[in-house]
N, C-alpha and C. Protein backbone atom coordinates (compact mmCIF):
# COMPACT_ATOMS: atom_id res chain seq x y z
N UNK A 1 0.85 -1.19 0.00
CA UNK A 1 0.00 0.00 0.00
C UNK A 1 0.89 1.24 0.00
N UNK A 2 0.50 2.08 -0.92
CA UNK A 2 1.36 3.29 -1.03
C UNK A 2 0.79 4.77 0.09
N UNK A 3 2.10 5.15 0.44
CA UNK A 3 1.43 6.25 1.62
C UNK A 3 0.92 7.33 1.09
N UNK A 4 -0.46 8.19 1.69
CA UNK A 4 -0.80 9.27 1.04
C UNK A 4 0.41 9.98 0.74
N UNK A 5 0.23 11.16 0.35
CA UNK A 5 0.82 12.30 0.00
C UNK A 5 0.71 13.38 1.21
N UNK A 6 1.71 13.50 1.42
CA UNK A 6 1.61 14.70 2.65
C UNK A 6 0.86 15.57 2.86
N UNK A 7 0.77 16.43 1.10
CA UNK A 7 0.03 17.43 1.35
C UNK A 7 -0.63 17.10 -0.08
N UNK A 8 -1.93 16.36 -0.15
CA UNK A 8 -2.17 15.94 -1.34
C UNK A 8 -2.38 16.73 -2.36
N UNK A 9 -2.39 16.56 -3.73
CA UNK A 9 -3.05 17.87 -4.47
C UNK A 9 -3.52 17.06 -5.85
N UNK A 10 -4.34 17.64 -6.16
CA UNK A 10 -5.09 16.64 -7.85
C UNK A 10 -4.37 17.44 -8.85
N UNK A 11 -4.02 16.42 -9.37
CA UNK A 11 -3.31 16.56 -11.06
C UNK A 11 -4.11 17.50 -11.99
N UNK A 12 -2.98 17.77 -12.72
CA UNK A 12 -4.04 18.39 -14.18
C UNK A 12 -4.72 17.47 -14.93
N UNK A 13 -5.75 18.11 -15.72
CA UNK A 13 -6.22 17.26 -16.82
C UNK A 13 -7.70 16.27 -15.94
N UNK A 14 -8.07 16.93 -14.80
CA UNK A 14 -9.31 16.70 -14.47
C UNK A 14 -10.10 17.60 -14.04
N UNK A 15 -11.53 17.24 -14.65
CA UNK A 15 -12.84 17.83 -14.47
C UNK A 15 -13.88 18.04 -13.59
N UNK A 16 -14.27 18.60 -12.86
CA UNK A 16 -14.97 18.36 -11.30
C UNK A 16 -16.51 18.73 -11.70
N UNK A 17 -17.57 17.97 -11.48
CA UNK A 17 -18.64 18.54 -11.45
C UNK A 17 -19.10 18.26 -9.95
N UNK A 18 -19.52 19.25 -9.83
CA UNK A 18 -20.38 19.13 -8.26
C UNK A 18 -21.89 19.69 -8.55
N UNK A 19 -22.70 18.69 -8.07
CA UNK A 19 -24.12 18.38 -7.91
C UNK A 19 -24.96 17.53 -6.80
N UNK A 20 -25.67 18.83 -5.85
CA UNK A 20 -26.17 17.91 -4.78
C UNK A 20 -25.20 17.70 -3.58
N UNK A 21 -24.02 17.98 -3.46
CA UNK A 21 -23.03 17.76 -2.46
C UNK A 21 -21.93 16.68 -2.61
N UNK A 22 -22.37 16.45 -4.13
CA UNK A 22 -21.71 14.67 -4.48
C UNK A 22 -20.90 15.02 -5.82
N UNK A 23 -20.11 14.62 -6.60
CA UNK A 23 -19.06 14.90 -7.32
C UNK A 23 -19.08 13.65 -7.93
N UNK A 24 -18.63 14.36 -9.42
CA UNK A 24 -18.29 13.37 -10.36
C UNK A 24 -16.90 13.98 -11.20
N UNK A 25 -15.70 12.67 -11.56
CA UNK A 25 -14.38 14.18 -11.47
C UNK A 25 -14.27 13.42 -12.93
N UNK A 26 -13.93 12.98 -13.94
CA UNK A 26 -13.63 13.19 -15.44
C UNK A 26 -12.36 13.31 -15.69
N UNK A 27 -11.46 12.12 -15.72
CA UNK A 27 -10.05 11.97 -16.03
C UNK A 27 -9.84 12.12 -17.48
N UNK A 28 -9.56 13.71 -17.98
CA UNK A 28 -8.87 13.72 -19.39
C UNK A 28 -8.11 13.02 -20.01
N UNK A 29 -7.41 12.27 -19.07
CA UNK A 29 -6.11 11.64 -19.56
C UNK A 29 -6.62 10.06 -20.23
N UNK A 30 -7.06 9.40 -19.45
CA UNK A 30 -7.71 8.14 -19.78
C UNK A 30 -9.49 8.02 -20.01
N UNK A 31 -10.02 9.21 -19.37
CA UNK A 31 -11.77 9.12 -20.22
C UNK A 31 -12.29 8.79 -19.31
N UNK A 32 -11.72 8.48 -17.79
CA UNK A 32 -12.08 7.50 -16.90
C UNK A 32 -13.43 8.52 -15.83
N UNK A 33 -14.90 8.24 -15.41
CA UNK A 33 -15.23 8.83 -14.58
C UNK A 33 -15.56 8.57 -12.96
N UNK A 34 -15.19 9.12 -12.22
CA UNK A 34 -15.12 8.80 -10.66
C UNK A 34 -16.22 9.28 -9.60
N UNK A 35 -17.22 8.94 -9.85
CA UNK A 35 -18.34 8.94 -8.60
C UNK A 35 -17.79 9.33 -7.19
N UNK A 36 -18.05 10.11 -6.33
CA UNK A 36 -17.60 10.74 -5.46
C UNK A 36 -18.74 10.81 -4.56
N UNK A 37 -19.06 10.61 -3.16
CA UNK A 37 -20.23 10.38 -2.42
C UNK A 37 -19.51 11.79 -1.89
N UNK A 38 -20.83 12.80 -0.81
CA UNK A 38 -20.83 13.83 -0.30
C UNK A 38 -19.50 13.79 0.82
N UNK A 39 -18.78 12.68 1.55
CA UNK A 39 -17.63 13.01 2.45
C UNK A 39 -15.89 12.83 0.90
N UNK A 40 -16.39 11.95 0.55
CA UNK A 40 -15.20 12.15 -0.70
C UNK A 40 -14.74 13.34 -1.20
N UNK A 41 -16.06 14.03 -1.51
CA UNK A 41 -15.97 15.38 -2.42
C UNK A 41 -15.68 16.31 -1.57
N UNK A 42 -15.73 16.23 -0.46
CA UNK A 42 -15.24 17.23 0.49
C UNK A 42 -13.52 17.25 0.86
N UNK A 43 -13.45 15.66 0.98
CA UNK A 43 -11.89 15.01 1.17
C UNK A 43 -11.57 15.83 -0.23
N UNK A 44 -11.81 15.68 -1.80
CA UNK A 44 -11.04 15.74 -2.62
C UNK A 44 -10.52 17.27 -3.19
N UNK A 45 -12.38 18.10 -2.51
CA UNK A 45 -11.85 19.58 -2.53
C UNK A 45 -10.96 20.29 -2.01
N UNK A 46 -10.36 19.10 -0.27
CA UNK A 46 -9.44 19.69 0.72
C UNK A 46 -7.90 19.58 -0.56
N UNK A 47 -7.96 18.77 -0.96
CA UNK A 47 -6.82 17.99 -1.75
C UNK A 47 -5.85 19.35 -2.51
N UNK A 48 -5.98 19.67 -1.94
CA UNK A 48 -5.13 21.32 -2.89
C UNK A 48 -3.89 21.76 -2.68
N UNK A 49 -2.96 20.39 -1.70
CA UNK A 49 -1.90 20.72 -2.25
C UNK A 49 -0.80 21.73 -0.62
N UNK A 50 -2.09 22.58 -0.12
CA UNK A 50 -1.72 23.48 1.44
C UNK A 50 -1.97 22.56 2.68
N UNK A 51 -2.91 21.53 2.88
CA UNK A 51 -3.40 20.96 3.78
C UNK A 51 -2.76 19.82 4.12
N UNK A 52 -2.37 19.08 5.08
CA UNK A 52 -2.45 17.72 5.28
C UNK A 52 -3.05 16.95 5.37
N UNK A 53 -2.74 15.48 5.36
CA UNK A 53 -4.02 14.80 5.41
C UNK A 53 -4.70 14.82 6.39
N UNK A 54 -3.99 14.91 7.89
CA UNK A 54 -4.70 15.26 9.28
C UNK A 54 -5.46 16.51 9.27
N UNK A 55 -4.95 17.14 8.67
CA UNK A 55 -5.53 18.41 8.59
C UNK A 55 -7.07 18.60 7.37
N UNK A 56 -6.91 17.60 6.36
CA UNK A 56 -8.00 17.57 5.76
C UNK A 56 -9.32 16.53 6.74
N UNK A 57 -8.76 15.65 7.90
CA UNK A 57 -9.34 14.83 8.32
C UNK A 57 -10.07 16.58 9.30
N UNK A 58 -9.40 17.06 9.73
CA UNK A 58 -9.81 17.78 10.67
C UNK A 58 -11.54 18.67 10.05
N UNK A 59 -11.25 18.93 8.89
CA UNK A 59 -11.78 19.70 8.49
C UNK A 59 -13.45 19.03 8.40
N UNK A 60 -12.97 17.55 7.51
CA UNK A 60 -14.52 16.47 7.49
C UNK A 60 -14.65 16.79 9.15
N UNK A 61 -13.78 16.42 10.24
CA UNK A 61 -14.65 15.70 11.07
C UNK A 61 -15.80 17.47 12.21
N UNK A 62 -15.19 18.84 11.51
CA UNK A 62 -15.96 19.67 11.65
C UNK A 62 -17.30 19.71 10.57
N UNK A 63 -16.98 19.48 9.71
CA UNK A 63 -18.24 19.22 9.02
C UNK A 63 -18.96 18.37 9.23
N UNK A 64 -18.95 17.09 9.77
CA UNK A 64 -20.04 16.22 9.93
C UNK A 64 -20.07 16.00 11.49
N UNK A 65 -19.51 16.82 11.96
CA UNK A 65 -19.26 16.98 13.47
C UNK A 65 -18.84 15.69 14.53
N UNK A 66 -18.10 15.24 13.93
CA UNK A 66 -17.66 13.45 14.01
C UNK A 66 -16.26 13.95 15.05
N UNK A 67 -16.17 13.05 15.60
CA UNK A 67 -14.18 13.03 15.90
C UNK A 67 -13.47 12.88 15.37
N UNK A 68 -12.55 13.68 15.47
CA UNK A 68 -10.90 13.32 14.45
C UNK A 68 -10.69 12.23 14.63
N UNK A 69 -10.91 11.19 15.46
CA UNK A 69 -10.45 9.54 15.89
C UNK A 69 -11.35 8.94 14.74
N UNK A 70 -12.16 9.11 14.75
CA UNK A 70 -13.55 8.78 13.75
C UNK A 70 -13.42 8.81 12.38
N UNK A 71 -12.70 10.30 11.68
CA UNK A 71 -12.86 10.21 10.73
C UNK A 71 -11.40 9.86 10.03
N UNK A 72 -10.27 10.40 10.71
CA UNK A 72 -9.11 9.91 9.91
C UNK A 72 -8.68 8.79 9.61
N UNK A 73 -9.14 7.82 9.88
CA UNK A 73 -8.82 6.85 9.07
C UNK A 73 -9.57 6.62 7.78
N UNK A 74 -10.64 7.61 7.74
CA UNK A 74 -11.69 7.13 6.62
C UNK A 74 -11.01 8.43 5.41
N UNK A 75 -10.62 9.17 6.14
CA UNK A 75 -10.09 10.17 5.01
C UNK A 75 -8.35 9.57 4.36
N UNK A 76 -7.64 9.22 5.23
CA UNK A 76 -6.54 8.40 4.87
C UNK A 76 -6.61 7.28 3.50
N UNK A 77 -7.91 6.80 3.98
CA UNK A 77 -8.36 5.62 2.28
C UNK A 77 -8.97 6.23 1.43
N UNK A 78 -9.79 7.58 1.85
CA UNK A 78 -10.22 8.67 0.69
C UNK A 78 -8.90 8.57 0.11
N UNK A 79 -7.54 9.56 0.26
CA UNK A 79 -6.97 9.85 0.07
C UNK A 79 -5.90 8.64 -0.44
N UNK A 80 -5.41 7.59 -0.33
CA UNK A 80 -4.85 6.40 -0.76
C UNK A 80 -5.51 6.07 -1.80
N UNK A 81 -6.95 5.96 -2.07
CA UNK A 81 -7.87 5.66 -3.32
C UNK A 81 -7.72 6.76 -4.28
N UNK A 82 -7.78 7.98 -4.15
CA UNK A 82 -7.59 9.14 -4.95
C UNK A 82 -5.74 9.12 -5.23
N UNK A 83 -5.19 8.97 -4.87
CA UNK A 83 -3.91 8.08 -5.63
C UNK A 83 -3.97 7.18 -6.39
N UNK A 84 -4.19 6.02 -5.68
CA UNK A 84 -4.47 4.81 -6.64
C UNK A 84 -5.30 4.96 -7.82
N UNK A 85 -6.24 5.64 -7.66
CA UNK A 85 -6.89 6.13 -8.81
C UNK A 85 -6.36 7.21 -10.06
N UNK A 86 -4.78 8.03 -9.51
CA UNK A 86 -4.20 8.58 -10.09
C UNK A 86 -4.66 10.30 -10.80
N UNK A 87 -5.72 10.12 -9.60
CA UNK A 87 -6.34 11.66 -9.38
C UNK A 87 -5.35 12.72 -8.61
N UNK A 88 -4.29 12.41 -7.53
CA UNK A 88 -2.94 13.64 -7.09
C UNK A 88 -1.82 13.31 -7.83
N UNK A 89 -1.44 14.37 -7.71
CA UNK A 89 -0.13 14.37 -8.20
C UNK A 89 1.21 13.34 -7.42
C-alpha cells in the first residue's frame, strides 16, 4: 500500500462537477469517470496541495461533526484511493 501524500493535491487534466453535495471528477487523460459520495468530495476539494491529510481529516470531522479519531482513518483511504486512482499528483 502506497502512503498518502503529505500534502495531497489533484493533477491536471481533471474535471470536477459538483451536484447535490456529491461529485463526479472526469479523467482527461484516460476518459475514466469517478463517482464521489458527499464526504469524498469534500476530502477531494481539501486535496489542494496546502493541507495535510490530518488536517483535511480535521476539516470532514468539523463538518459532519464526528471526531478526528472517527474520521481519519476514513479520510486516509479517501486519500490512498484518490492516488491509486491517479487523481494527485
Amino acid at each position: 500500500m502506497t502512503p498518502p501524500a503529505t500534502r495531497p493535491s489533484l493533477r491536471e487534466g481533471l474535471t470536477t462537477v459538483e451536484l447535490d453535495g456529491e461529485a463526479v471528477v472526469y479523467d482527461e487523460t484516460n476518459g475514466e469517470l469517478h463517482h464521489l459520495n458527499a464526504a469524498a468530495t469534500i476530502v477531494l476539494s481539501l486535496c489542494d496541495g496546502t493541507l495535510s491529510v490530518e488536517e483535511i481529516a480535521s476539516a470532514v470531522s468539523d463538518a459532519f461533526e464526528l471526531s478526528l479519531d472517527q474520521v481519519l482513518p476514513d479520510v486516509r483511504a479517501a486519500v490512498e484511493r484518490f492516488g491509486q486512482a491517479g487523481l494527485l499528483v
